[in-house]
PDB file of N, CA and C in Angstrom:
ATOM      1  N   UNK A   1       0.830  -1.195   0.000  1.00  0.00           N
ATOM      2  CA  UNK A   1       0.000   0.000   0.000  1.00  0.00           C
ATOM      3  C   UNK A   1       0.874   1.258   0.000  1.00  0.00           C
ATOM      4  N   UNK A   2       2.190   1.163   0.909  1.00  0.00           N
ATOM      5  CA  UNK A   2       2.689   2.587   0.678  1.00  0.00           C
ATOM      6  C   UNK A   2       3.197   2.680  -0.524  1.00  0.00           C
ATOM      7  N   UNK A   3       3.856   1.450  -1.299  1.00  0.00           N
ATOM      8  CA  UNK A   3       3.979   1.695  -2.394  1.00  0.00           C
ATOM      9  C   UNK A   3       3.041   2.741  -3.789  1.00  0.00           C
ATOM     10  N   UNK A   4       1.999   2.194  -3.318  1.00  0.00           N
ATOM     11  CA  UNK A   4       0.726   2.728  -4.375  1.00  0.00           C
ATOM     12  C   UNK A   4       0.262   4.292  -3.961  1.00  0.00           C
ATOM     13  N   UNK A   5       0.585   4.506  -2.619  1.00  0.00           N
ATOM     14  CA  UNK A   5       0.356   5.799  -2.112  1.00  0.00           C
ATOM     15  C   UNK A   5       1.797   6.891  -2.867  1.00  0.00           C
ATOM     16  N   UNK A   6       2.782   6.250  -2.969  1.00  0.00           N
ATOM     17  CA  UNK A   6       4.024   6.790  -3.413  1.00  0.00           C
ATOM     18  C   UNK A   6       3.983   7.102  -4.635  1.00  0.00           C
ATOM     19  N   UNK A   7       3.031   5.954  -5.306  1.00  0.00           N
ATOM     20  CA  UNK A   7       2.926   6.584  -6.653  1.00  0.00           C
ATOM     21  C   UNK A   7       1.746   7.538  -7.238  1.00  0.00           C
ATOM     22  N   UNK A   8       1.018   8.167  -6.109  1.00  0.00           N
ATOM     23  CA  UNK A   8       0.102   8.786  -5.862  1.00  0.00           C
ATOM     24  C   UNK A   8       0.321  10.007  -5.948  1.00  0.00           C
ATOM     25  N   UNK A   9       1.715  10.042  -5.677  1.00  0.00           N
ATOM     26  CA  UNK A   9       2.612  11.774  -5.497  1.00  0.00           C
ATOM     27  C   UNK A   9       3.267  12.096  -7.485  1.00  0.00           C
ATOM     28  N   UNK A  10       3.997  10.817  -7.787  1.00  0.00           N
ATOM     29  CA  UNK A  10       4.111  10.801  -9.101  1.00  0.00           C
ATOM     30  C   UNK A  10       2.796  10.738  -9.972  1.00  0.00           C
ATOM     31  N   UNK A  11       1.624  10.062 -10.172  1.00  0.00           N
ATOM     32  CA  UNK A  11       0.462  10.199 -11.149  1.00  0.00           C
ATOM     33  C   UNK A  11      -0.080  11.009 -11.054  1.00  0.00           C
ATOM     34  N   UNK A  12      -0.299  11.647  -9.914  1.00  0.00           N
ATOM     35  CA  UNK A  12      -1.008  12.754  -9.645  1.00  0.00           C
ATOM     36  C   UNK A  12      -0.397  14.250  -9.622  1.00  0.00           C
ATOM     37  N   UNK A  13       0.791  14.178 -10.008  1.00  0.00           N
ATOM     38  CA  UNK A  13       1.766  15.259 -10.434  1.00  0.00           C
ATOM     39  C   UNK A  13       1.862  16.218  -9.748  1.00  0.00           C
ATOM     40  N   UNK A  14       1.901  15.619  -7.978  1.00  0.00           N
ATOM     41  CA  UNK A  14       1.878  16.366  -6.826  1.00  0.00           C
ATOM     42  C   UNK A  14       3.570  17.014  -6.948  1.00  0.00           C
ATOM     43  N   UNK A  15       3.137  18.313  -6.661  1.00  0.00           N
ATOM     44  CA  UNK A  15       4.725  18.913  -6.370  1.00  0.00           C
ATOM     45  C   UNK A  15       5.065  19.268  -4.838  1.00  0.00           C
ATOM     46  N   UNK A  16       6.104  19.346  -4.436  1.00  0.00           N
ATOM     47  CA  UNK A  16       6.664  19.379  -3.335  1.00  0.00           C
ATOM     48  C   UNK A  16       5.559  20.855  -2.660  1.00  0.00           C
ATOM     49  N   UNK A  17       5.118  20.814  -1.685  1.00  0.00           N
ATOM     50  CA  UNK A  17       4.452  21.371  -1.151  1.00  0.00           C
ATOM     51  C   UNK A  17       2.691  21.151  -0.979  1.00  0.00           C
ATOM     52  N   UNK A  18       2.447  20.325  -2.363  1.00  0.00           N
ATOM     53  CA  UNK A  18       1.256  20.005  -2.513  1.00  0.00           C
ATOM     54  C   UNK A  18       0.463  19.014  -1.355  1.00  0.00           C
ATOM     55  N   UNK A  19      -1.033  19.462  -1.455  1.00  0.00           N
ATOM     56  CA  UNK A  19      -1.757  19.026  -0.546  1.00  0.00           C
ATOM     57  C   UNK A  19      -1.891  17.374  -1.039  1.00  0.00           C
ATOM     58  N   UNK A  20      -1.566  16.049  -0.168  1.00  0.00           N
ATOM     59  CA  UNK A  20      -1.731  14.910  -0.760  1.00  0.00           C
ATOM     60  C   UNK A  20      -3.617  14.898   0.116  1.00  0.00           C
ATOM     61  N   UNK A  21      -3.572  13.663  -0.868  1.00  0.00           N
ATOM     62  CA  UNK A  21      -5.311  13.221  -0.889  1.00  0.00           C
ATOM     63  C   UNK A  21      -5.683  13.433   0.225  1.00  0.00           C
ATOM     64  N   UNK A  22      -7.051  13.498   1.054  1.00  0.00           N
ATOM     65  CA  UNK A  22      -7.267  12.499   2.347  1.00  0.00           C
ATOM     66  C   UNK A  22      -7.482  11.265   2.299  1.00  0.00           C
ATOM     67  N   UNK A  23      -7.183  10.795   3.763  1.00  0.00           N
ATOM     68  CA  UNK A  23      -7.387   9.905   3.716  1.00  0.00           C
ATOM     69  C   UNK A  23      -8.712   9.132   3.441  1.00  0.00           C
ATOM     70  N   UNK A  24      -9.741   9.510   3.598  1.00  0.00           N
ATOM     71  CA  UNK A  24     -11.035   8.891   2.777  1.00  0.00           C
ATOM     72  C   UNK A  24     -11.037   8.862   1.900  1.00  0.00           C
ATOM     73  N   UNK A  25     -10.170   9.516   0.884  1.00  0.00           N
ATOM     74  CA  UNK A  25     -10.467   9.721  -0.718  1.00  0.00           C
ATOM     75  C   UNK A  25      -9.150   8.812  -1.174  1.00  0.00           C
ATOM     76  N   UNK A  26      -8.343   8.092  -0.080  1.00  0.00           N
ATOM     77  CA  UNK A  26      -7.158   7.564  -0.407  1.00  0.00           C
ATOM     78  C   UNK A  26      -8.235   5.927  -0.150  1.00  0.00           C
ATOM     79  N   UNK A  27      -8.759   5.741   0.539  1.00  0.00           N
ATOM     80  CA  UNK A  27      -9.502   4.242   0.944  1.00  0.00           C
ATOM     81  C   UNK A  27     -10.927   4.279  -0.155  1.00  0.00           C
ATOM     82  N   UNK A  28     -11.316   5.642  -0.616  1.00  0.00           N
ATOM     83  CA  UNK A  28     -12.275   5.359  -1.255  1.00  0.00           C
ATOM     84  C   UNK A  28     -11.286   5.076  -3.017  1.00  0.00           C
ATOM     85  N   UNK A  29     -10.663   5.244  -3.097  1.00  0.00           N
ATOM     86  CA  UNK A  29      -9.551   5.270  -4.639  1.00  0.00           C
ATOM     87  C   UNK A  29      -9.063   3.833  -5.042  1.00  0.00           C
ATOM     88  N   UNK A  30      -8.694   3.255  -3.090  1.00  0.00           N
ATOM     89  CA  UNK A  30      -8.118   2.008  -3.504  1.00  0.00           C
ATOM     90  C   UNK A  30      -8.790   0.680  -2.534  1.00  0.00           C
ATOM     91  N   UNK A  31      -9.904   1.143  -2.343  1.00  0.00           N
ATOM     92  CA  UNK A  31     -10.683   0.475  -1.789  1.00  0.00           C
ATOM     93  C   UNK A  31     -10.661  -0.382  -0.356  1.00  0.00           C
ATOM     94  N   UNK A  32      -9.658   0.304   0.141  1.00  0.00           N
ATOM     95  CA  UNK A  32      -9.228  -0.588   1.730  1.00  0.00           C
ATOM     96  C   UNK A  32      -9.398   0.277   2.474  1.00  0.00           C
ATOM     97  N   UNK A  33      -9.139  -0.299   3.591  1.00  0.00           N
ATOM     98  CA  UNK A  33      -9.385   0.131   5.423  1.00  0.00           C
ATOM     99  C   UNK A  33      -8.745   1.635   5.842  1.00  0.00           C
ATOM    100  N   UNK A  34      -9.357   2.235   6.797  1.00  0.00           N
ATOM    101  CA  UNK A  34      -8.568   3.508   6.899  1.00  0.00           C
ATOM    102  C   UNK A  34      -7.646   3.298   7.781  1.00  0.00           C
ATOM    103  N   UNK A  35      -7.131   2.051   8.626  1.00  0.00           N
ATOM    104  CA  UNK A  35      -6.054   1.726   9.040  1.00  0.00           C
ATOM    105  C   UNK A  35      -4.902   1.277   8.246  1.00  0.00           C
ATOM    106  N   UNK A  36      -5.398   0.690   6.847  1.00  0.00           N
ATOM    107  CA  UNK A  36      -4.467   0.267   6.090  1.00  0.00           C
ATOM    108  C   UNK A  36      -3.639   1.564   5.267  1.00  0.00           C
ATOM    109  N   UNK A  37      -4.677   2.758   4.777  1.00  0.00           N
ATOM    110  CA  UNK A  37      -3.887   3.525   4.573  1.00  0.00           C
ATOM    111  C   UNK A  37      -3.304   4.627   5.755  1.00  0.00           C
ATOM    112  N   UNK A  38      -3.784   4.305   6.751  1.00  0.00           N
ATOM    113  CA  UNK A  38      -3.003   5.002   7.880  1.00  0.00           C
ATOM    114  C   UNK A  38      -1.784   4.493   7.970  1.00  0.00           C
ATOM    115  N   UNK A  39      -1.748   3.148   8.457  1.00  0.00           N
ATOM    116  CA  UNK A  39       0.008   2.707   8.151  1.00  0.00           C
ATOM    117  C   UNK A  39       0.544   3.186   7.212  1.00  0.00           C
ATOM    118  N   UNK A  40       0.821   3.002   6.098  1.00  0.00           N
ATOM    119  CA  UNK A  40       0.857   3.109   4.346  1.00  0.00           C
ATOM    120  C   UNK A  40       1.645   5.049   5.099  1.00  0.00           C
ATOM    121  N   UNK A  41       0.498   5.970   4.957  1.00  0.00           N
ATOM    122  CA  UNK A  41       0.820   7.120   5.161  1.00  0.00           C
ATOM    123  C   UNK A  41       1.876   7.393   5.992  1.00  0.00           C
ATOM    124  N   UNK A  42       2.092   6.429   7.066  1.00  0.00           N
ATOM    125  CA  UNK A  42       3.036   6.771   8.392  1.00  0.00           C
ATOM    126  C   UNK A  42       3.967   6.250   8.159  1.00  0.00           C
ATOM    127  N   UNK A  43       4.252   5.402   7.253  1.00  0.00           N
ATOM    128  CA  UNK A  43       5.322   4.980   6.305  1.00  0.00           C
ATOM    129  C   UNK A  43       6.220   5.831   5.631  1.00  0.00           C
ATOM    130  N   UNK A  44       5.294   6.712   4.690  1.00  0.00           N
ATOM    131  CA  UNK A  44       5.845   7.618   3.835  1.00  0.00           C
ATOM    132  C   UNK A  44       6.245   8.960   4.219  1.00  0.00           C
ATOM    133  N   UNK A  45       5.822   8.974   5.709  1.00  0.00           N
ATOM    134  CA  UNK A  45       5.933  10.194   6.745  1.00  0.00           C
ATOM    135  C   UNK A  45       7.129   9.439   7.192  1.00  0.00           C
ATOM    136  N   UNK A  46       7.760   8.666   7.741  1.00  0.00           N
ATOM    137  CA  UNK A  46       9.167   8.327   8.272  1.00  0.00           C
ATOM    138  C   UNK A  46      10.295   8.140   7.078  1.00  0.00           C
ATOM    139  N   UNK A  47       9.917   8.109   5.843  1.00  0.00           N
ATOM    140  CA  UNK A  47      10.597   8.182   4.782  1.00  0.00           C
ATOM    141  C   UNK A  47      10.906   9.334   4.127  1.00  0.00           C
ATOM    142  N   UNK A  48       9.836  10.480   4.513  1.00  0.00           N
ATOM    143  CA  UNK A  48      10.557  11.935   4.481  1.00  0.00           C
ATOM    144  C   UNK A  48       9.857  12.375   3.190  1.00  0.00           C
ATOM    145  N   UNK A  49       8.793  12.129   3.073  1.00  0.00           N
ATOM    146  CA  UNK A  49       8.392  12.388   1.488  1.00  0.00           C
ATOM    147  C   UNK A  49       6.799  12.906   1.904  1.00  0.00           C
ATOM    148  N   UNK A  50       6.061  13.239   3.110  1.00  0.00           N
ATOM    149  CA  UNK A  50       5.080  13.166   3.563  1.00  0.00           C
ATOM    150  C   UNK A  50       5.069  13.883   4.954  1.00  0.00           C
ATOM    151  N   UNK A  51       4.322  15.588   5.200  1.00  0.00           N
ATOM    152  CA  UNK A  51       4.394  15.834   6.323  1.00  0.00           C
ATOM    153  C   UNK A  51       3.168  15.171   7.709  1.00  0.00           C
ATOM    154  N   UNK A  52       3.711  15.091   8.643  1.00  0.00           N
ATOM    155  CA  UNK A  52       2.410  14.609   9.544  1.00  0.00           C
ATOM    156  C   UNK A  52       0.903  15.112   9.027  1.00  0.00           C
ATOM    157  N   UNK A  53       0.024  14.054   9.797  1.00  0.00           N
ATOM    158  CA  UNK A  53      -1.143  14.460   9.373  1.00  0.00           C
ATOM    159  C   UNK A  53      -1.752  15.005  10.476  1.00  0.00           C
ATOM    160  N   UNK A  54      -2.839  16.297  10.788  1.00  0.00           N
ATOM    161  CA  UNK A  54      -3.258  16.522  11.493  1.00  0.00           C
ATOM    162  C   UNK A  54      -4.526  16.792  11.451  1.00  0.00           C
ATOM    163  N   UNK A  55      -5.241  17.095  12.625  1.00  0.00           N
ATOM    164  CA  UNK A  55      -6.597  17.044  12.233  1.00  0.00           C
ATOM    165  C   UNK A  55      -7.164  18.246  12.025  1.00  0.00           C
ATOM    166  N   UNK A  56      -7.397  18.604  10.748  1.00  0.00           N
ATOM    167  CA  UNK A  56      -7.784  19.644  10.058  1.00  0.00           C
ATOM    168  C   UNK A  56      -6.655  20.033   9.071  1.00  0.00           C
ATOM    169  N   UNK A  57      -5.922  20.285   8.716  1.00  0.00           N
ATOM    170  CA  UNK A  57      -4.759  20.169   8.102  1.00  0.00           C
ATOM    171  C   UNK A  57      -4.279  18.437   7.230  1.00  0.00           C
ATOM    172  N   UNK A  58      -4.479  19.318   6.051  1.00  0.00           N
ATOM    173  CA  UNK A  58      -3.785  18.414   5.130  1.00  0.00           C
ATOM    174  C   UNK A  58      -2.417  17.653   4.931  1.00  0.00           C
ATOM    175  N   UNK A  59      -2.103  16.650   4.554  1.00  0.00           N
ATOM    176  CA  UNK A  59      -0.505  16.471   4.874  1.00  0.00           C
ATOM    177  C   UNK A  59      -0.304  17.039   3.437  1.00  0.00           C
ATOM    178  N   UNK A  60       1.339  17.236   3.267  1.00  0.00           N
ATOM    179  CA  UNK A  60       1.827  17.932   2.085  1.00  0.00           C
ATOM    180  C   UNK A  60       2.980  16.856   1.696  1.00  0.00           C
ATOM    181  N   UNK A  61       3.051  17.339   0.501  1.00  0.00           N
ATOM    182  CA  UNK A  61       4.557  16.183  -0.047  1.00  0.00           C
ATOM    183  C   UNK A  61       5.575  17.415   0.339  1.00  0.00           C
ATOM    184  N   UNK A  62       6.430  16.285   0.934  1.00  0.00           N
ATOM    185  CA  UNK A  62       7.787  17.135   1.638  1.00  0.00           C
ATOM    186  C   UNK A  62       8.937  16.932   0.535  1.00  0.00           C
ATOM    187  N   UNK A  63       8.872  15.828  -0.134  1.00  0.00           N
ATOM    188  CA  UNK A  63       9.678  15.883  -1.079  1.00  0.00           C
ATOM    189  C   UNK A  63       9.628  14.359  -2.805  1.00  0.00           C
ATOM    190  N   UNK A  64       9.765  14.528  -3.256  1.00  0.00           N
ATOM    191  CA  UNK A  64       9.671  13.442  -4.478  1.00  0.00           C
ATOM    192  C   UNK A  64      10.337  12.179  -4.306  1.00  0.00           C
ATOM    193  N   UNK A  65       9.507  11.108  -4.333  1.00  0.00           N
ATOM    194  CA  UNK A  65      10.252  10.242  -4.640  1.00  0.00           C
ATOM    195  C   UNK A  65      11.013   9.431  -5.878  1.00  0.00           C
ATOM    196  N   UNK A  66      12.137   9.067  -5.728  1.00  0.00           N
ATOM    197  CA  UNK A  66      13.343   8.772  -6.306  1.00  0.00           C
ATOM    198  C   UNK A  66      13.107   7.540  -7.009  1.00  0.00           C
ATOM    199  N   UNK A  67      12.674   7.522  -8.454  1.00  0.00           N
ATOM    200  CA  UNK A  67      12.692   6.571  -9.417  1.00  0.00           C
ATOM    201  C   UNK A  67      13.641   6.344 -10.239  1.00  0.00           C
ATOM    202  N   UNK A  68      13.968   5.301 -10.459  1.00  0.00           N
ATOM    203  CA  UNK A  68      15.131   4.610 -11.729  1.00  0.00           C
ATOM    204  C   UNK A  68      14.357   4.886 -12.793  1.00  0.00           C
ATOM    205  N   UNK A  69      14.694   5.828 -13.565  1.00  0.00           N
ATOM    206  CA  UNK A  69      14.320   6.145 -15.125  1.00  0.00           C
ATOM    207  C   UNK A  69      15.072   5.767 -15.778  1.00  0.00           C
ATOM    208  N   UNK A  70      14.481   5.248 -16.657  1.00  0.00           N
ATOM    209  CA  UNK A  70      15.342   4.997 -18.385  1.00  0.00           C
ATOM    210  C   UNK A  70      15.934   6.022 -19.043  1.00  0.00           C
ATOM    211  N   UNK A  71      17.036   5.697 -19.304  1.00  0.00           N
ATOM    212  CA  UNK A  71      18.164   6.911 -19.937  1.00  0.00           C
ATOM    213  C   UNK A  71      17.060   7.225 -21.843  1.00  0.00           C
ATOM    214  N   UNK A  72      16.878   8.332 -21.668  1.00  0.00           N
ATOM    215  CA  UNK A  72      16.806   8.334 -23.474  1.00  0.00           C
ATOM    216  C   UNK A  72      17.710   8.868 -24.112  1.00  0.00           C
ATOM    217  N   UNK A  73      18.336   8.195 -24.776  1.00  0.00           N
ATOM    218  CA  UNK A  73      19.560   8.535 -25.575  1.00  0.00           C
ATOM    219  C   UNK A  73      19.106   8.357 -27.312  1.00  0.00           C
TER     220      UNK A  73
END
C-alpha cells in the first residue's frame, strides 16, 4: 500500500508542497481500510516524502520520490 500511495505523489503530479489526498479519498480510490492507509501514510511520513497528518490540516509532499528512469539517448 505505501507503495501505491508513493505513486500517488508521481500520477497525480503532486509537487513538493502540494496538498496529498485524504485519507477517505485515499480508501475510497483504492478500496481498503482507513487503518491500512493510515500505516501506508506513516510509512511515507518516516521516509521523508510526507508531512504529519493533522486534524484539520492536510498532509503535504515534503519531497519526491526517487525513481530509476530509463536513460533516453
Amino acid at each position: 500500500m505505501a507503495e501505491q500511495l508513493t505513486d500517488v505523489i508521481t500520477n497525480d503530479q503532486l509537487a513538493v508542497g502540494a496538498a496529498f489526498p485524504s485519507t477517505s479519498k485515499l480508501c475510497a480510490r483504492f478500496g481498503v481500510s482507513r487503518p491500512t492507509v493510515a500505516k501506508a501514510l506513516d510509512k511515507l511520513q518516516a521516509a521523508g516524502l510526507l508531512s504529519e497528518g493533522k486534524q484539520g490540516k492536510p498532509r503535504t509532499v515534503l519531497s519526491l520520490p526517487k525513481r530509476k528512469e530509463s536513460a533516453n539517448t
